[in-house]
N, C-alpha and C. Protein backbone atom coordinates (compact mmCIF):
# COMPACT_ATOMS: atom_id res chain seq x y z
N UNK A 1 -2.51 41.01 -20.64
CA UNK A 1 -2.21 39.61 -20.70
C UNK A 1 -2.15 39.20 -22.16
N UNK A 2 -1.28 38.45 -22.45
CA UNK A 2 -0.94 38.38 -23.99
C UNK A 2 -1.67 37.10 -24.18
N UNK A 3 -1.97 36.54 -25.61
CA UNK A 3 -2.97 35.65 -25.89
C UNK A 3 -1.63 33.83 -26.39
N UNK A 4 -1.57 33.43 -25.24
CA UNK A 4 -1.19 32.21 -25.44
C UNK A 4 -1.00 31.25 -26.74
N UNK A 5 0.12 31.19 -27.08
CA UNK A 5 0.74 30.53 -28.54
C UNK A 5 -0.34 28.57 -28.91
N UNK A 6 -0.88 28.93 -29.90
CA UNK A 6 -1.57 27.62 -29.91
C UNK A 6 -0.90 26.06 -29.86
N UNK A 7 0.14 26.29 -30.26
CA UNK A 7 1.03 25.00 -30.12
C UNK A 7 1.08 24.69 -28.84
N UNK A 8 1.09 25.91 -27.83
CA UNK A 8 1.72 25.91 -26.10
C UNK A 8 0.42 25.14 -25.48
N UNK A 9 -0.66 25.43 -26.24
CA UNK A 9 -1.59 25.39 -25.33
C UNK A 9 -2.01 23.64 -26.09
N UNK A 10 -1.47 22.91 -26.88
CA UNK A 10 -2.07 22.05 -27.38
C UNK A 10 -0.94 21.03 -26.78
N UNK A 11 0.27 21.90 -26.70
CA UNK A 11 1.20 20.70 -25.94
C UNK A 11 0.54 20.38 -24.40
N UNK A 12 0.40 21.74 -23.59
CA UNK A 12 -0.12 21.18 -22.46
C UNK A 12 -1.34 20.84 -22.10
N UNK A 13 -2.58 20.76 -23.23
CA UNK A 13 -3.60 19.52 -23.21
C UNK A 13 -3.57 18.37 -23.51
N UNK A 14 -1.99 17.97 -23.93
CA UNK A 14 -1.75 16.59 -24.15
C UNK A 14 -1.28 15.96 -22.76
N UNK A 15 0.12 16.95 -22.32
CA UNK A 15 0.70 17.00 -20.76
C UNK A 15 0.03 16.43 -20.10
N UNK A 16 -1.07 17.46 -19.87
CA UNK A 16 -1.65 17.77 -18.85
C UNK A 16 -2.23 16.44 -18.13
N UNK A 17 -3.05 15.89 -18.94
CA UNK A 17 -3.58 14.61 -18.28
C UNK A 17 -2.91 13.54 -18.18
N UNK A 18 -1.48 12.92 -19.16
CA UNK A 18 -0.62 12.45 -18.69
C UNK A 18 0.31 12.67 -17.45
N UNK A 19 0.01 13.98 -17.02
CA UNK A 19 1.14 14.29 -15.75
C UNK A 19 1.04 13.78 -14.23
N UNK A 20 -0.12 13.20 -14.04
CA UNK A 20 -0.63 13.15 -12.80
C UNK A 20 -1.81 12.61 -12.64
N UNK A 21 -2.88 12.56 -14.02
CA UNK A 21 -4.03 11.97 -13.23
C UNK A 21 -4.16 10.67 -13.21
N UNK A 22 -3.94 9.83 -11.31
CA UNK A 22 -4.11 9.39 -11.09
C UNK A 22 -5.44 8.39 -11.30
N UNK A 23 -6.63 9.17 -11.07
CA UNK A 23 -8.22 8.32 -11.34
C UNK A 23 -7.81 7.76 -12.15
N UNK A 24 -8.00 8.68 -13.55
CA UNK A 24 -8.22 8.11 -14.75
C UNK A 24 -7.28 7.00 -15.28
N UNK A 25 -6.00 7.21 -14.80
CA UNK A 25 -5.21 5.89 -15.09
C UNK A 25 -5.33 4.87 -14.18
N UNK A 26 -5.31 4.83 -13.30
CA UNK A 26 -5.01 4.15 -11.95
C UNK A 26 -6.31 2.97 -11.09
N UNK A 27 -7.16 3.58 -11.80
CA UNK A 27 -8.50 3.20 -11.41
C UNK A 27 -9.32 2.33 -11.79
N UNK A 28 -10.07 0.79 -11.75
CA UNK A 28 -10.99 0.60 -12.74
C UNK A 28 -12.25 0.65 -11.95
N UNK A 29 -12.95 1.19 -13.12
CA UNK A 29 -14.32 1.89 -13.24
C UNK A 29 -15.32 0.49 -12.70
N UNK A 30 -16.24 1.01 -12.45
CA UNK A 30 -17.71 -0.15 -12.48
C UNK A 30 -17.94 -0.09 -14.01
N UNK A 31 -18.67 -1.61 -14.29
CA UNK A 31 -19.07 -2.04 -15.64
C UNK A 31 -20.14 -0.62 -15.21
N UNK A 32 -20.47 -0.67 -16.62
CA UNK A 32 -21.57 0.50 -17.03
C UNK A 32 -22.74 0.08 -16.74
N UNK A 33 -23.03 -1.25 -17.09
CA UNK A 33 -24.01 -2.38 -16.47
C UNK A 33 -24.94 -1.64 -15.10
N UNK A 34 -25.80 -1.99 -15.00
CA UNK A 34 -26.32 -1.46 -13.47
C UNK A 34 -26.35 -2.92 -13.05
N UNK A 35 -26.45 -3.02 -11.24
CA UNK A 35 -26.53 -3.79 -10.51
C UNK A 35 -25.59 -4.21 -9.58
N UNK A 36 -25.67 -5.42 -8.92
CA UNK A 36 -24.66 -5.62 -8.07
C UNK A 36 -22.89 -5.78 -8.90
N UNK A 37 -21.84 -5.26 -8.16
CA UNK A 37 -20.18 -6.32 -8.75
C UNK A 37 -19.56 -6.92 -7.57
N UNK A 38 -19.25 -7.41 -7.94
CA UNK A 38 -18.49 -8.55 -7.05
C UNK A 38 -17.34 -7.90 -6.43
N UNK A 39 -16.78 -7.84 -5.17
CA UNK A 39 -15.72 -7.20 -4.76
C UNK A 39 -14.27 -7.49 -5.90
N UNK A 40 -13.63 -6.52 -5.89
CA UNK A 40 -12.09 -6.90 -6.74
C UNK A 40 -12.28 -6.33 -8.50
N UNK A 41 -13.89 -6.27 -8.95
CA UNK A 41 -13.97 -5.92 -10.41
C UNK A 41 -13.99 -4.49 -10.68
N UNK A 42 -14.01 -3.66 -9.05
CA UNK A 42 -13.67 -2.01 -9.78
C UNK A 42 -12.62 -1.53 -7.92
N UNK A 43 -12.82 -0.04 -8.53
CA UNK A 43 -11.81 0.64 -7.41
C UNK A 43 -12.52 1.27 -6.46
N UNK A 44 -12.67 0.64 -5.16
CA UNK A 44 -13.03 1.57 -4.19
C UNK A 44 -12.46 2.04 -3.48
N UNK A 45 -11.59 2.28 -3.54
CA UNK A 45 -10.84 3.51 -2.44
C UNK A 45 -11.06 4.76 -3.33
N UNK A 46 -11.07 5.90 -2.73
CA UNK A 46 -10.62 7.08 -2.82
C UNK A 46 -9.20 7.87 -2.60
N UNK A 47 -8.48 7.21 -2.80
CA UNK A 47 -6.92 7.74 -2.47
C UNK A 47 -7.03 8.48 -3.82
N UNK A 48 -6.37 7.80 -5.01
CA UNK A 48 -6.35 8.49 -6.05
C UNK A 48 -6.92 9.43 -6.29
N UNK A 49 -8.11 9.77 -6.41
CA UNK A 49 -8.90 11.03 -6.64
C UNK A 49 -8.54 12.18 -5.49
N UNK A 50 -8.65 11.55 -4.22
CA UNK A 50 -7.76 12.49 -2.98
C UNK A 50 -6.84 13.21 -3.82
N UNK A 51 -5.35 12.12 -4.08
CA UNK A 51 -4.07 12.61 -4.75
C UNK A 51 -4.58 13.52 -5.67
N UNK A 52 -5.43 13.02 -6.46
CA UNK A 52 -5.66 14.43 -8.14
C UNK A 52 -6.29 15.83 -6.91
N UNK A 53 -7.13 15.97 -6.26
CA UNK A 53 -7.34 16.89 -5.58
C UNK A 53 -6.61 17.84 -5.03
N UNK A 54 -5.53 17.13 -4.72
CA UNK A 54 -4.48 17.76 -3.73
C UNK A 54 -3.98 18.36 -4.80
N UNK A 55 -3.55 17.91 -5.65
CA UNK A 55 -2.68 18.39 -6.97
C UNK A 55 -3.34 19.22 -7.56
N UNK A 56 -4.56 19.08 -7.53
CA UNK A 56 -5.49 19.98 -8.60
C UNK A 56 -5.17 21.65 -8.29
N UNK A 57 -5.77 21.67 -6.51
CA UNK A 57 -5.37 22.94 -5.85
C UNK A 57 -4.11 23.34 -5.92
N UNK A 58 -2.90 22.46 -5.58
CA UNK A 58 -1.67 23.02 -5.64
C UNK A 58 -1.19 23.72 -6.88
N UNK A 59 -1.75 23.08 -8.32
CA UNK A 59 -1.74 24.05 -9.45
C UNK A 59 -2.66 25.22 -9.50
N UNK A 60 -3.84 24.87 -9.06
CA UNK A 60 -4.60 26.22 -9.04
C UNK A 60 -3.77 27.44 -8.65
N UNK A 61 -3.32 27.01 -7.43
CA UNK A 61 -2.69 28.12 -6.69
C UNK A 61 -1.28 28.30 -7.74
N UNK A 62 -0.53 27.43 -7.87
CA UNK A 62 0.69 28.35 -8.75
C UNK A 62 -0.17 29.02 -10.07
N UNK A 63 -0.94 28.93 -10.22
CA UNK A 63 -1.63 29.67 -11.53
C UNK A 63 -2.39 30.60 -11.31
N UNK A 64 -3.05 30.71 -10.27
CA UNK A 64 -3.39 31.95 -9.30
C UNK A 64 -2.49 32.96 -8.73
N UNK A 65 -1.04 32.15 -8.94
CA UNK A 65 0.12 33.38 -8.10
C UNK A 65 0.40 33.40 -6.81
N UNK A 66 -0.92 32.45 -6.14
CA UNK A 66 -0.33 32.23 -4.36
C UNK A 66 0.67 32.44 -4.08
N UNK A 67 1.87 31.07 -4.35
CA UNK A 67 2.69 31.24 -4.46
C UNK A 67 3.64 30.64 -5.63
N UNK A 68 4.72 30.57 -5.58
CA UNK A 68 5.86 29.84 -6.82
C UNK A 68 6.22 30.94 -7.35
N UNK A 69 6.76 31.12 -8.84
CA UNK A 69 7.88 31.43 -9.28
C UNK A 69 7.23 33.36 -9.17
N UNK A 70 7.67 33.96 -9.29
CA UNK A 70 6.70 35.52 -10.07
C UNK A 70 7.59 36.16 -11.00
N UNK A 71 6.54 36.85 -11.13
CA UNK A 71 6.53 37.39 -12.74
C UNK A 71 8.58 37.97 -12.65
N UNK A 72 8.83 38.08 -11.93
CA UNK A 72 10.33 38.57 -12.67
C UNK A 72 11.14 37.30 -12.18
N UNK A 73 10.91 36.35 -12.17
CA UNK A 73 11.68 34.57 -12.34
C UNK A 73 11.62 34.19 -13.91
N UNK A 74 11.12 35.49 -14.47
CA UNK A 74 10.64 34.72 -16.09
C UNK A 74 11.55 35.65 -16.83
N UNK A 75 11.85 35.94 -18.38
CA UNK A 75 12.71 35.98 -19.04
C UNK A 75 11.29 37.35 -19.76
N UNK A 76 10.24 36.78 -19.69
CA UNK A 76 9.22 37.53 -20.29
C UNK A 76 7.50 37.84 -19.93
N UNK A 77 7.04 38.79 -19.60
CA UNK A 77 5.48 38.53 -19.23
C UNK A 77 4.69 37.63 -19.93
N UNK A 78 5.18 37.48 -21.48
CA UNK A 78 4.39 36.28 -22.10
C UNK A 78 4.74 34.97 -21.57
N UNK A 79 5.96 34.67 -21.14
CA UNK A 79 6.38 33.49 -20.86
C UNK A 79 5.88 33.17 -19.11
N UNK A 80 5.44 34.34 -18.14
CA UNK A 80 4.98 34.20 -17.09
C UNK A 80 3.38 33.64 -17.35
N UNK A 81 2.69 34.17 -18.30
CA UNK A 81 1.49 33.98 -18.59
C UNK A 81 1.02 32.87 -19.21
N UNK A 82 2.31 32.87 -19.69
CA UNK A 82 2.31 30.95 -20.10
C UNK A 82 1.98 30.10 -19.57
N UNK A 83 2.82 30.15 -18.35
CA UNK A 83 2.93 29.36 -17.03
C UNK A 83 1.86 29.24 -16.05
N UNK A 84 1.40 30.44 -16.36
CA UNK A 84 -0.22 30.68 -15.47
C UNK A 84 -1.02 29.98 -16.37
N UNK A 85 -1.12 29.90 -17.65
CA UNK A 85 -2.33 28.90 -18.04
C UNK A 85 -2.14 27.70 -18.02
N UNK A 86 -0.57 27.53 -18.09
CA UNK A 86 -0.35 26.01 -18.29
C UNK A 86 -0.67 25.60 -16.68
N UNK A 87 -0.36 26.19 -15.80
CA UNK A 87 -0.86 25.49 -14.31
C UNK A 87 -2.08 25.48 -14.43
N UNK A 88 -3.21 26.43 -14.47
CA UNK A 88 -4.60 26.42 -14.74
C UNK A 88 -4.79 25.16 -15.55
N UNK A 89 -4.77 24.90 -17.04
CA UNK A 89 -4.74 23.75 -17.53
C UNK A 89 -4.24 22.77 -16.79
N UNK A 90 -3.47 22.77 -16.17
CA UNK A 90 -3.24 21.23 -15.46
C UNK A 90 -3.94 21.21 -14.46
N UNK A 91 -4.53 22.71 -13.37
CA UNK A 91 -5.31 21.99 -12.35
C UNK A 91 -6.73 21.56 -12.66
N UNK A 92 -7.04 21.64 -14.57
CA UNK A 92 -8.30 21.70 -14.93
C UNK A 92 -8.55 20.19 -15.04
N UNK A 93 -7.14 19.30 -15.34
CA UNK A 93 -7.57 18.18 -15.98
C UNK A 93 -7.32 17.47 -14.67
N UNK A 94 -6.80 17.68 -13.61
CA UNK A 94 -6.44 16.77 -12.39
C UNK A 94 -7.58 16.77 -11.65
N UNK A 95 -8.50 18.32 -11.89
CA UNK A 95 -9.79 18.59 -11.30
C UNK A 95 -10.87 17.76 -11.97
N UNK A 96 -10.75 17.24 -13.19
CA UNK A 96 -11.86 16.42 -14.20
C UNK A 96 -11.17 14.95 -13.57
N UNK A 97 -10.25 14.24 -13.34
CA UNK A 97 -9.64 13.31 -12.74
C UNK A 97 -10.08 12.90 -11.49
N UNK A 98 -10.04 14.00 -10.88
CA UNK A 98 -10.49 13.42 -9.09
C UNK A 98 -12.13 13.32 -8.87
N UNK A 99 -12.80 14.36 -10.22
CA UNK A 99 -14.22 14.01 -10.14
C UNK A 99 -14.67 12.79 -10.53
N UNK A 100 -14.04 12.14 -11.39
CA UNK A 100 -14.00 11.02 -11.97
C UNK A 100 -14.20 9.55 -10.97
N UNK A 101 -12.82 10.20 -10.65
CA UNK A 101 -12.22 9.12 -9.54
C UNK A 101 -13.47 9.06 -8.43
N UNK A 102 -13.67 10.27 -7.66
CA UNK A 102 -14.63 10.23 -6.64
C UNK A 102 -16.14 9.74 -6.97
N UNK A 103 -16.63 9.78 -8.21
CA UNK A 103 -18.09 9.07 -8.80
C UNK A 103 -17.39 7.39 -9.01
N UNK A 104 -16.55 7.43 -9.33
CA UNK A 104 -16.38 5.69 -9.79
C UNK A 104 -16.21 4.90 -8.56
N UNK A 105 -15.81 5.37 -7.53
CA UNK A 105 -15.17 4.61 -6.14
C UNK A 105 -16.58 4.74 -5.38
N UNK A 106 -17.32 5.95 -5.25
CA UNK A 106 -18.53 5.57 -4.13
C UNK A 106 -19.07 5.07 -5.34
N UNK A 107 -19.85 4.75 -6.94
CA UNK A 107 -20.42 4.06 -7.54
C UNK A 107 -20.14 2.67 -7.34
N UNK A 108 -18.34 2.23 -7.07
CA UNK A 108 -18.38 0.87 -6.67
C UNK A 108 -18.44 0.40 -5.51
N UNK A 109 -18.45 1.81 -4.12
CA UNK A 109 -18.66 1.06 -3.02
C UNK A 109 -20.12 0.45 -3.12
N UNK A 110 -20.91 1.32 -3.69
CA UNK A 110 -22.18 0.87 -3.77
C UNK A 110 -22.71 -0.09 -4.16
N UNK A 111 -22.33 -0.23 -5.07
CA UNK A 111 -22.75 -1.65 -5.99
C UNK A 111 -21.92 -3.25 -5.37
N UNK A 112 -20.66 -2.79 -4.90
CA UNK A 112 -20.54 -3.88 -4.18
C UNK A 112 -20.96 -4.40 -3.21
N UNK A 113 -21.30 -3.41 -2.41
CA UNK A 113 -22.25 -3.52 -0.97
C UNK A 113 -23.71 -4.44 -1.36
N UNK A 114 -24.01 -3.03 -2.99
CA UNK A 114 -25.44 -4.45 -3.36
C UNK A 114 -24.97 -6.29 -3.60
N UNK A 115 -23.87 -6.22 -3.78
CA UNK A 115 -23.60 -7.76 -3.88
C UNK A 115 -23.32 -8.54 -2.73
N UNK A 116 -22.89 -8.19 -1.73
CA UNK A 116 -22.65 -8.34 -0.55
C UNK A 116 -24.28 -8.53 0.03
N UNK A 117 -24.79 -7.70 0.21
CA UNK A 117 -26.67 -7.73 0.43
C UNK A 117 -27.24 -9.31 0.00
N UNK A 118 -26.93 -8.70 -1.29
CA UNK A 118 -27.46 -10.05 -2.23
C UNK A 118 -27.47 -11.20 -2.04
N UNK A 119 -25.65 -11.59 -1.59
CA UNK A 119 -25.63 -12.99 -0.88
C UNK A 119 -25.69 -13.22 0.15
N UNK A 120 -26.03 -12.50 1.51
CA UNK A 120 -26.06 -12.51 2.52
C UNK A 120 -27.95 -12.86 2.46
N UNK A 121 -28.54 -12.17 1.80
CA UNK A 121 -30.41 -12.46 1.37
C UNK A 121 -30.39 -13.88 1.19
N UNK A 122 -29.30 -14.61 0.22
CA UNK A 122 -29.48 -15.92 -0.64
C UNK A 122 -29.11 -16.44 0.32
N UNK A 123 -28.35 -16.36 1.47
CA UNK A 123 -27.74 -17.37 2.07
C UNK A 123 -29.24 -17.06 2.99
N UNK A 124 -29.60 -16.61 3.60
CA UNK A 124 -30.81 -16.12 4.57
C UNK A 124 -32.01 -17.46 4.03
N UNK A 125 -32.03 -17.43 3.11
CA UNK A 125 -33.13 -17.71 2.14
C UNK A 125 -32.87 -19.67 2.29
N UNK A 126 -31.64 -19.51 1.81
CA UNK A 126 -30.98 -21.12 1.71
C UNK A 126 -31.37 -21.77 3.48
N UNK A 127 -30.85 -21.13 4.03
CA UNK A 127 -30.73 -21.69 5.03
C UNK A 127 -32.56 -21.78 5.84
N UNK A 128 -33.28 -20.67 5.64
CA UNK A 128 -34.63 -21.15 6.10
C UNK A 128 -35.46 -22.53 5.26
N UNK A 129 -35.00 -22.50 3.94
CA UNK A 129 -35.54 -23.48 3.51
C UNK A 129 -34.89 -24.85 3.85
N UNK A 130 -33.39 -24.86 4.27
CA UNK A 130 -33.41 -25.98 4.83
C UNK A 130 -33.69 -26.22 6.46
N UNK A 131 -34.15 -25.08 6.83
CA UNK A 131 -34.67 -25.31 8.10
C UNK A 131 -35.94 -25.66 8.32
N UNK A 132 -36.97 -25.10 7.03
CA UNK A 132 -38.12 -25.58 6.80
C UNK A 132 -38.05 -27.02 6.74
N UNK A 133 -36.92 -27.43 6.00
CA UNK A 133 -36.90 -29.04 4.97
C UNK A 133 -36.63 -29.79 6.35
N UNK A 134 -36.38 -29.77 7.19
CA UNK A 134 -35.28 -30.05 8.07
C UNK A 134 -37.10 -30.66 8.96
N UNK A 135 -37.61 -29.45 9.76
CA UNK A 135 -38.62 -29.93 10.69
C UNK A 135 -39.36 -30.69 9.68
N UNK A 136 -39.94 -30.98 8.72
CA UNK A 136 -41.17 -31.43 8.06
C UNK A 136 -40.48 -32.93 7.56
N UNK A 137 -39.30 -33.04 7.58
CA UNK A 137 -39.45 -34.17 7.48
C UNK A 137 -37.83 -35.21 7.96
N UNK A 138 -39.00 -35.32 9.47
CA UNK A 138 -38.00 -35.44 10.69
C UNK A 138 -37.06 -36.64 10.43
């Protein structure tokens, strides 16, 4: 296996995360803040990170050789080997993407749920005290 041209490998760590990852672009994060957020201030779905997943494996595998092009679709074994790292590199950064994605979306289901709690407690709270206020002074 021949040792990959440094320019090749610096173009497709630039690529790479521009090509597809969804999370990291697509997504906004929970404040860093701890505590409750308000529904609408981050991303809870998991689609995106799904999508980088799906993608992640589908490069794994052309860079593994599953399946796609093989070695005599290429002009050269260096230029096949190319292709195998450059898929590896891309399923590396779609794979750092969907981990991303998948901590930021259950971090905001969570925290929104605590806000949801929160006012559902305050309203609990509101309303016994005016039920208190209410009998005592008929």
């Amino acid at each position: 296996m021949s040792r990959t041209p440094r320019s090749t490998l610096a173009a497709v760590l630039v690529i790479a995360p521009l090509s597809s990852a969804c999370s990291m672009f697509f997504m906004t994060r929970p404040p860093k803040a701890e505590g409750p957020v308000e529904r609408g201030h981050c991303t809870r779905s998991a689609a995106a990170p799904i999508i980088d997943g799906v993608l992640a494996l589908n490069a794994l595998a052309l860079a593994a050789g599953v399946y796609g092009p093989s070695r005599d679709d290429f002009d050269s074994d260096e230029t096949f080997d190319n292709y195998r790292w450059g898929s590896g590199i891309h399923a590396g950064g779609l794979a750092v993407s969907a981990v991303h994605g998948f901590k930021w979306s259950g971090e905001c289901r969570r925290r929104t749920t605590q806000s949801e709690q929160a006012i559902r407690d305050h309203l609990r709270v509101l309303a016994a005290q005016q039920l208190g206020d209410g009998r005592e002074h008929p």
